[in-house]
Protein backbone atom coordinates (compact mmCIF):
# COMPACT_ATOMS: atom_id res chain seq x y z
CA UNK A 1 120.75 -1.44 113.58
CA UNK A 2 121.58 2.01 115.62
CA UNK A 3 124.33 2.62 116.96
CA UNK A 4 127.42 5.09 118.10
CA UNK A 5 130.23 4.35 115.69
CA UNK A 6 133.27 2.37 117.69
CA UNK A 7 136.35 5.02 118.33
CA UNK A 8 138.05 3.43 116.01
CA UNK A 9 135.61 4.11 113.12
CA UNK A 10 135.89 7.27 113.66
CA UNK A 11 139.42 7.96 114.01
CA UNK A 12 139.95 6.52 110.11
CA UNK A 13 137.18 8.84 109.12
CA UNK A 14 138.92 11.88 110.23
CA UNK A 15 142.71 10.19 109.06
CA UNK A 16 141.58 10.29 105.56
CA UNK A 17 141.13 12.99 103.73
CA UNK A 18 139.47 11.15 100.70
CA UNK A 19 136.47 10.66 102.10
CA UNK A 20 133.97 12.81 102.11
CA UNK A 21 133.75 16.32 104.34
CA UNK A 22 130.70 15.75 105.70
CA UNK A 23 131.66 11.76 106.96
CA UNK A 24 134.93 13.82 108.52
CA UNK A 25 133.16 16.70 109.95
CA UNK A 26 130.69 14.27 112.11
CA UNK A 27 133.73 11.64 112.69
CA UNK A 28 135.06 15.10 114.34
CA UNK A 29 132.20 15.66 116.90
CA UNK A 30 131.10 12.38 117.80
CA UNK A 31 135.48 12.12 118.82
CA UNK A 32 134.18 15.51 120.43
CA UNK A 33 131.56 13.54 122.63
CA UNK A 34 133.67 10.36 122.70
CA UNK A 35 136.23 12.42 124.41
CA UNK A 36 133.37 14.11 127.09
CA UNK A 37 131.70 10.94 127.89
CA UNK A 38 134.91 9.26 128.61
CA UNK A 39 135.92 8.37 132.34
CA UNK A 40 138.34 10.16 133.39
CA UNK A 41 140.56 7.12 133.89
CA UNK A 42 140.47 6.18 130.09
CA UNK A 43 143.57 8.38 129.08
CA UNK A 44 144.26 5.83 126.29
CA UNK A 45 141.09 6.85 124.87
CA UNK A 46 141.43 10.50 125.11
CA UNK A 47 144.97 10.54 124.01
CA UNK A 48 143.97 9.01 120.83
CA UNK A 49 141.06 11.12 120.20
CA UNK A 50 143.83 14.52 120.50
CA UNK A 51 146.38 12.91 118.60
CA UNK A 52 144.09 11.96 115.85
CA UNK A 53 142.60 15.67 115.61
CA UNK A 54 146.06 16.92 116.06
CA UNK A 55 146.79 14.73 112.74
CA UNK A 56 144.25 16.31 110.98
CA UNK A 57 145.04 19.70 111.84
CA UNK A 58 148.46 19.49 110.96
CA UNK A 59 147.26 17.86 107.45
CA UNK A 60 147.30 20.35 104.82
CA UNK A 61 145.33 17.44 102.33
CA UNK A 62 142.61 18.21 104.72
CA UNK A 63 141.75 21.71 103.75
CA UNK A 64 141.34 24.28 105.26
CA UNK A 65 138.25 24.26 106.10
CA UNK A 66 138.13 20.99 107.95
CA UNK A 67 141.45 21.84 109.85
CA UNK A 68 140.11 24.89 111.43
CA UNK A 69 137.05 22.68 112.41
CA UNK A 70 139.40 20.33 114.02
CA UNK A 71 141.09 23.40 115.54
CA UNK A 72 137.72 24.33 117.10
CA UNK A 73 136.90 20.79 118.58
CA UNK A 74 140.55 20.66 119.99
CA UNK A 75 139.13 23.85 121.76
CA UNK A 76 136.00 22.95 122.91
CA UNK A 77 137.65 19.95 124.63
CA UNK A 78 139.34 22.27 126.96
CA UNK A 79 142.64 19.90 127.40
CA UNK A 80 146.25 21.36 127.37
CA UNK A 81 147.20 18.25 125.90
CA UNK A 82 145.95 19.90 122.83
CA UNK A 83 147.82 23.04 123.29
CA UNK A 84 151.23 22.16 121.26
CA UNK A 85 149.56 21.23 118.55
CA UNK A 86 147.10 24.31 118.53
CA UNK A 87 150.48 26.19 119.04
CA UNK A 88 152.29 25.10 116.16
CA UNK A 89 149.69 26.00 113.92
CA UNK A 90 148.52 29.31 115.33
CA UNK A 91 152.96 30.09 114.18
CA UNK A 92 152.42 28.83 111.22
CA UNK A 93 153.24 32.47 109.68
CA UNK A 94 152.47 30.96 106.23
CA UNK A 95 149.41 28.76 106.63
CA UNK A 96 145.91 29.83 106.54
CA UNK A 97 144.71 32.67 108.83
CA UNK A 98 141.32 30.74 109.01
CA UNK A 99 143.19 27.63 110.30
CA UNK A 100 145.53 29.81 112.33
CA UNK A 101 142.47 32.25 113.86
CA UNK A 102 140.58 29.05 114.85
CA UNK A 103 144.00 27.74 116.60
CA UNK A 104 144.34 30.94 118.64
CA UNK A 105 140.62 30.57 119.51
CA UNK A 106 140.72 27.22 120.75
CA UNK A 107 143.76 28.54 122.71
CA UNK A 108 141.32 31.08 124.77
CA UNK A 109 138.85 28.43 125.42
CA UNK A 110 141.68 26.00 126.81
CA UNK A 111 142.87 29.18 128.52
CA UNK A 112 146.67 27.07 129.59
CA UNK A 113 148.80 29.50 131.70
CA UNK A 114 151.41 28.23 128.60
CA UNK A 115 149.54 29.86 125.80
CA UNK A 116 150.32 33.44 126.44
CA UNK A 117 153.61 33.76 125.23
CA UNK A 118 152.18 32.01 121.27
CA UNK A 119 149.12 34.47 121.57
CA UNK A 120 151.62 37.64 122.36
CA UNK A 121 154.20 36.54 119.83
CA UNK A 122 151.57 36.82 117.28
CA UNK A 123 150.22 39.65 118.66
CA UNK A 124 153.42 41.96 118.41
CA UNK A 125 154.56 40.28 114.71
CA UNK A 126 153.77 43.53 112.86
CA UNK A 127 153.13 40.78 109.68
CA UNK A 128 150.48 39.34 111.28
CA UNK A 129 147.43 39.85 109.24
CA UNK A 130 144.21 42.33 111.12
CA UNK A 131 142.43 39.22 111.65
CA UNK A 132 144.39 37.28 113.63
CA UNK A 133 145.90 39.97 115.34
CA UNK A 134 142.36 40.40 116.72
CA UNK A 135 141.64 36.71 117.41
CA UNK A 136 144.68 36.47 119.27
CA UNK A 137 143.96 39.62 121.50
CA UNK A 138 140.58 37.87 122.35
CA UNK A 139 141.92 34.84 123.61
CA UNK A 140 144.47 37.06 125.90
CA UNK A 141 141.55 39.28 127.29
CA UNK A 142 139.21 36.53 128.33
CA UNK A 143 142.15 34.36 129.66
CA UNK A 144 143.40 37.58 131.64
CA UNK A 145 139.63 38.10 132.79
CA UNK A 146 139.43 34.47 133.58
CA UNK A 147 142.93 34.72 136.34
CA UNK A 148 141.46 37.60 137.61
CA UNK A 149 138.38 36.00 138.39
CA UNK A 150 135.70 36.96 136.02
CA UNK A 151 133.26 39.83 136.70
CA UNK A 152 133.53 38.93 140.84
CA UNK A 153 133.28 42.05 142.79
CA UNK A 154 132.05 44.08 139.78
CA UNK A 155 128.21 43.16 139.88
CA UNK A 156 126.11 40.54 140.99
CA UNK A 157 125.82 37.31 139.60
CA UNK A 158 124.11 37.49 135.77
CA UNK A 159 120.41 37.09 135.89
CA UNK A 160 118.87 33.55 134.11
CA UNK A 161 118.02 35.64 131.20
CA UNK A 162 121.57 36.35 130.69
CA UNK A 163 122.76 32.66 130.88
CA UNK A 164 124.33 30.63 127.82
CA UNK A 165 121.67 28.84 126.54
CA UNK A 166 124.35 26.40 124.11
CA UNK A 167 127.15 24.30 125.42
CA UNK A 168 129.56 26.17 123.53
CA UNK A 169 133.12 27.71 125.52
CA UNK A 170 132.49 31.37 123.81
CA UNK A 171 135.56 33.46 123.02
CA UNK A 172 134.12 36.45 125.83
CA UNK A 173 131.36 36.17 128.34
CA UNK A 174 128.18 38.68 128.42
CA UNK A 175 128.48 41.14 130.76
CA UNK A 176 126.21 41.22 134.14
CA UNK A 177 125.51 44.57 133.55
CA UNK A 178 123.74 43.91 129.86
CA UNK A 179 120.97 42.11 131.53
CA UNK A 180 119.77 45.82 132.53
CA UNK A 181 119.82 47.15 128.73
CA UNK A 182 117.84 47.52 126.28
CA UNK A 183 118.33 45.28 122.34
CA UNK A 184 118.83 48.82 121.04
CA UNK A 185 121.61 49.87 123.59
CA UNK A 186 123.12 46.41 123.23
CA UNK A 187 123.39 46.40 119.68
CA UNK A 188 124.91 50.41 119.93
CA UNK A 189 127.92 48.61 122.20
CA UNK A 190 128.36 46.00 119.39
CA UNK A 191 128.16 48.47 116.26
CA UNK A 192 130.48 50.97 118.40
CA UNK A 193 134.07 50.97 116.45
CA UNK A 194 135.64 52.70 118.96
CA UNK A 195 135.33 49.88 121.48
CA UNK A 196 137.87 46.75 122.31
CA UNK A 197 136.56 44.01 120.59
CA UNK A 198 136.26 42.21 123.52
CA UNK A 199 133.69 44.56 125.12
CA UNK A 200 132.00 44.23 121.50
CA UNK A 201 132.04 40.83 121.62
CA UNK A 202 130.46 40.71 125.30
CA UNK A 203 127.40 42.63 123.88
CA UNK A 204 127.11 40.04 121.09
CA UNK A 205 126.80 37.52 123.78
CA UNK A 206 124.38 38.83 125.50
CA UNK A 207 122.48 39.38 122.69
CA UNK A 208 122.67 35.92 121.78
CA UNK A 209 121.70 34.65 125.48
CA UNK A 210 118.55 36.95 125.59
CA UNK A 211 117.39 35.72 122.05
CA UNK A 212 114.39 36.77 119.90
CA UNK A 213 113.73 38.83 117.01
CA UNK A 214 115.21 41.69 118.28
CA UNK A 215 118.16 40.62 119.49
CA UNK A 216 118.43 39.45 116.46
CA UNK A 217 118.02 42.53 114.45
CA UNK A 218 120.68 44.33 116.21
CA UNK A 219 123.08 41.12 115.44
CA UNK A 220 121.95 41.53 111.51
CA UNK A 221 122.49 44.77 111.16
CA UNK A 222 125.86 44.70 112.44
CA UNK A 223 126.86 42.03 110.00
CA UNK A 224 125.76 43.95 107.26
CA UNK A 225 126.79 47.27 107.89
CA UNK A 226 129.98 47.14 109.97
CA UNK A 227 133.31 47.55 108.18
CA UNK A 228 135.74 47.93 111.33
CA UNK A 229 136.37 43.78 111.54
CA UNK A 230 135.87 40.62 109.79
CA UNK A 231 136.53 38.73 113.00
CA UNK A 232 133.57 40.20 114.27
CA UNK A 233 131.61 39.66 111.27
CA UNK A 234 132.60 36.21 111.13
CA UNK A 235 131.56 35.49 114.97
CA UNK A 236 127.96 37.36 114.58
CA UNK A 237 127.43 34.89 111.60
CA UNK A 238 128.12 31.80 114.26
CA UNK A 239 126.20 33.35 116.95
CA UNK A 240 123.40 33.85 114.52
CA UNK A 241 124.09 30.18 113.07
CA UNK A 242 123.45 29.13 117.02
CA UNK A 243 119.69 31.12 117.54
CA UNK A 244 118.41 29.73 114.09
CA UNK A 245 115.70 32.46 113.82
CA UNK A 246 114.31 32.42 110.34
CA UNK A 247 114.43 35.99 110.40
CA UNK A 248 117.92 36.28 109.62
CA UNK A 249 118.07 34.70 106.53
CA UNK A 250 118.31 37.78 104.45
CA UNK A 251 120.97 38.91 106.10
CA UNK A 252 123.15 36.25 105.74
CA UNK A 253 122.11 35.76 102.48
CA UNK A 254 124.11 39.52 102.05
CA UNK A 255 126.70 38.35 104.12
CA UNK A 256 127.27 35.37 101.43
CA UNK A 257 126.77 37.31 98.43
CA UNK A 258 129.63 39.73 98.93
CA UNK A 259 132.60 38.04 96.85
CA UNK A 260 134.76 40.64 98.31
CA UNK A 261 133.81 39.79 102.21
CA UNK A 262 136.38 37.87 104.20
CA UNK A 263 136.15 33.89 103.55
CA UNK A 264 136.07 33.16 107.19
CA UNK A 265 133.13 35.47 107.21
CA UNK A 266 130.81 33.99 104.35
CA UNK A 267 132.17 30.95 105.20
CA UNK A 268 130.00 31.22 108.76
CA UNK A 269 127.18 32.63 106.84
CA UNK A 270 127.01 30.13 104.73
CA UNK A 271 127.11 27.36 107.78
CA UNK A 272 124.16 29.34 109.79
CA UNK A 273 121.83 29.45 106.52
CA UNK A 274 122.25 25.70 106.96
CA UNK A 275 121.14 26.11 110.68
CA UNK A 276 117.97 28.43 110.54
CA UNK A 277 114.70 26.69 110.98
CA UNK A 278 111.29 27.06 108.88
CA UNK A 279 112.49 28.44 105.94
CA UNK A 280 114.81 25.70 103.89
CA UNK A 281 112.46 26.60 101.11
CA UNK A 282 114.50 29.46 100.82
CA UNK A 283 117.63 28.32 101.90
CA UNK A 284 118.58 25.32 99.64
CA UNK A 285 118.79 27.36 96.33
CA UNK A 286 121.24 30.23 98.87
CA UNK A 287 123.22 27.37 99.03
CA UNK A 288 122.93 25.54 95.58
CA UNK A 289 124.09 28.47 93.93
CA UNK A 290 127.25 29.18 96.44
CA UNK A 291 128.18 25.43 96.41
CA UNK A 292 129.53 26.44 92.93
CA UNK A 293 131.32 29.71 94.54
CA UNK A 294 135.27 30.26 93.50
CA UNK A 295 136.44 30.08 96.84
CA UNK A 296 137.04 26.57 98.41
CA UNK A 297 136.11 27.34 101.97
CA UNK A 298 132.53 28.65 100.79
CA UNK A 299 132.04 26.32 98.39
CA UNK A 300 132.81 23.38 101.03
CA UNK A 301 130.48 24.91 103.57
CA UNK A 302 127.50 25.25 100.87
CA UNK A 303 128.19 21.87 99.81
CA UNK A 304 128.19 20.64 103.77
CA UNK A 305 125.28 21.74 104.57
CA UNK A 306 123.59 20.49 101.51
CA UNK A 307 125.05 17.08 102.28
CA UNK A 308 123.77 17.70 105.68
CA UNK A 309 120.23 18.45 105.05
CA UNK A 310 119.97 14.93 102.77
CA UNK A 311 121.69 13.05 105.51
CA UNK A 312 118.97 14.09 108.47
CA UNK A 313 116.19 13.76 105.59
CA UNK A 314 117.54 10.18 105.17
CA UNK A 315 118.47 9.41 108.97
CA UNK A 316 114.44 11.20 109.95
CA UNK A 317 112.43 9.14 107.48
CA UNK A 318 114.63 5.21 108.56
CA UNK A 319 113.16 6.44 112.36
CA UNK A 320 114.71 4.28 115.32
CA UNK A 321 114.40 0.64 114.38
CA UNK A 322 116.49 1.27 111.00
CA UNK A 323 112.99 0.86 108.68
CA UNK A 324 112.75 3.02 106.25
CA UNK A 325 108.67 4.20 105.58
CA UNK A 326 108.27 4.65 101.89
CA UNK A 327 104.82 6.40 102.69
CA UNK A 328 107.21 9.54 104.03
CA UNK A 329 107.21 12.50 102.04
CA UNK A 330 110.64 13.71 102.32
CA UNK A 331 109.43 17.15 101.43
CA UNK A 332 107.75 17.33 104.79
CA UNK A 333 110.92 16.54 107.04
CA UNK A 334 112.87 19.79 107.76
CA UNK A 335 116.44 19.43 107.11
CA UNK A 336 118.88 21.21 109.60
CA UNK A 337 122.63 21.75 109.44
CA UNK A 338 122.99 22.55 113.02
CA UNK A 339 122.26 18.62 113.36
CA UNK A 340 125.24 17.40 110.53
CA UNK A 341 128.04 18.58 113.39
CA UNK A 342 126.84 15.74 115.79
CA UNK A 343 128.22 15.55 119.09
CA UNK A 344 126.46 12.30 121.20
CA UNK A 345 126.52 12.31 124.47
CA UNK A 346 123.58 10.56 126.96
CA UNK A 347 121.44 10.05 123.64
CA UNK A 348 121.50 14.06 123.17
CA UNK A 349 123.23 15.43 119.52
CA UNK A 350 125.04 18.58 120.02
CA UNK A 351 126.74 20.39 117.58
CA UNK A 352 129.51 22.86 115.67
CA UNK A 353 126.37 25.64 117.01
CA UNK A 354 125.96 23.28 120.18
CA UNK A 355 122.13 23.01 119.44
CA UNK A 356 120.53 20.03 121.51
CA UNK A 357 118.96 18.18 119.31
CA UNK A 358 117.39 14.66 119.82
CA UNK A 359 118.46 12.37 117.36
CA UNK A 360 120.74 9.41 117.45
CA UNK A 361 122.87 7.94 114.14
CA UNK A 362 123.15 4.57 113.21
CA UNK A 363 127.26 3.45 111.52
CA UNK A 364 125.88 2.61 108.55
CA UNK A 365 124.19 6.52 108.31
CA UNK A 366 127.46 7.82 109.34
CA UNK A 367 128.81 6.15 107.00
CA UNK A 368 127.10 7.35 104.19
């Protein structure tokens, strides 16, 4: 029988860090969608959807990948009742600067008039590692940009091809003004060292809003070749993750192979290869080989994404009435990790990527 898990379900799902990461990670964005599609009188609700992701991201057991996930869900809820917790771990001086950029991330998105003094404390601790130095900057410019009213007064209103496309809250907005450049002159803006990140980051944006192969070469290259930040690195992977375009396989493939590249960074890579469509043919051994990588956070993402790709393969061949058809070849159904990151609401899957899918899970899949 289908059907969205009860709250409840899912809140022991996420509590728990024994069970498995890929049960936790969708427990995490159907409480995502939970909290969305709640009216706005059920406070109860909500309340125990933050406090329950606040748990988890103050549980070290968790890892550290899955507590920057619940970092960036606490953001994309866009609730200062998330911002203490969010806080404490963003001063965290000796936790995880994946855990602690995500924090400081979330932070932007929220954008609470209270976060400023966290994000410049961090900001001016000379200790504070490139990274997050740059993460926290971010969330200041686009919260300063935001009280100053966006790009009003500078230029017209962006045109449709300029629009966000996903449901995500992005760490900086594309500029009005890119919607009159060319792919090449975008992708000089986001290659351009010299720059604030935030401008870079604009350009990325845009990028990502126009789409196609060519927007998608410039994004490529630029995770390949640029050496300035692993922040940006790390954010072209997601952006990439979101389009899905099968050309950018080999590039993230690169991205993943360097054992000397910034976790956060093949971490995303490794996440996106999971997303891209047409090619898992090529994909699955990518990440069958790093799900045995060294590092915990790539191995766990590898291993996600494998997990995930055998869930929807499962989930696509029971089809809506729960019956499984034993005449399916499961070598015909195309797996996707931008699907394992579920986020239900008005029978619509969204995502980690916020990729509309179509899809609804039964418990006992969730479960599984």
């Amino acid at each position: 029988m289908w059907e969205i898990p009860q709250l409840q379900d899912l809140i022991e799902s996420v509590k728990e860090p024994s069970n498995p990461i890929g049960m936790r990670m969708r427990a995490a964005y159907y409480l995502r969608s939970q909290f969305a599609t709640a009216s706005l009188e059920d406070n109860d609700s909500q309340d125990q959807i933050i406090l329950a992701l606040a748990h988890g991201l103050k549980d070290g057991r968790q890892g550290s990948l899955m507590r920057h996930e619940f970092a960036y869900v606490m953001g994309q809820l866009r609730d200062d009742r998330c911002c203490p917790a969010l806080e404490d771990a963003l001063l965290l001086s000796d936790d995880c600067v994946m855990v602690r950029h995500e924090a400081a991330e979330a932070l932007g998105a929220i954008g609470a008039n209270r976060s400023y003094a966290p994000l410049r404390q961090v900001v001016q601790n000379i200790d504070t590692p490139m990274e997050l130095v740059e993460t926290c900057q971010i969330a200041l410019d686009v919260m300063e940009w935001r009280d100053k009213g966006g790009d009003a007064g500078e230029m017209p209103a962006a045109c449709a091809c300029m629009l966000n496309p996903y449901s995500s809250v992005d760490p900086a907005p594309p500029h009005p003004s890119h919607a009159n450049k060319k792919m090449p002159e975008l992708g000089q803006i986001l290659g351009n060292k010299s720059l604030p990140l935030f401008e870079r980051y604009r350009a990325m944006f845009s990028l990502r809003n126009i789409g196609g192969a060519g927007a998608v070469k410039e994004l490529c290259t630029v995770l390949v070749e640029d050496d300035s930040s692993a922040l940006l690195r790390h954010e072209v992977a997601y952006v990439l993750g979101q389009m899905q375009h099968p050309e950018s396989v080999e590039a993230l493939e690169q991205s993943l192979l360097r054992e000397h590249e910034h976790k956060m960074v093949r971490h995303e890579s490794a996440e996106a290869l999971g997303a891209i469509d047409g090619r898992w043919e090529d994909v699955e051994p990518i990440l069958k080989k790093f799900a045995e990588d060294g590092n915990d956070v790539v191995r766990e993402s590898c291993m996600v994404a494998l997990d995930a790709a055998h869930y929807w393969q499962r989930n696509k061949a029971e089809g809506d009435d729960g019956a499984e058809d034993e005449n399916l070849n499961a070598q015909t159904v195309e797996p996707c990790f931008a699907k394992q990151k579920a986020d239900n609401a008005n029978s619509v899957l969204q995502n980690h990527f916020n990729i509309a899918c179509s899809t609804l899970l039964s418990r006992q899949a969730f479960n599984q």
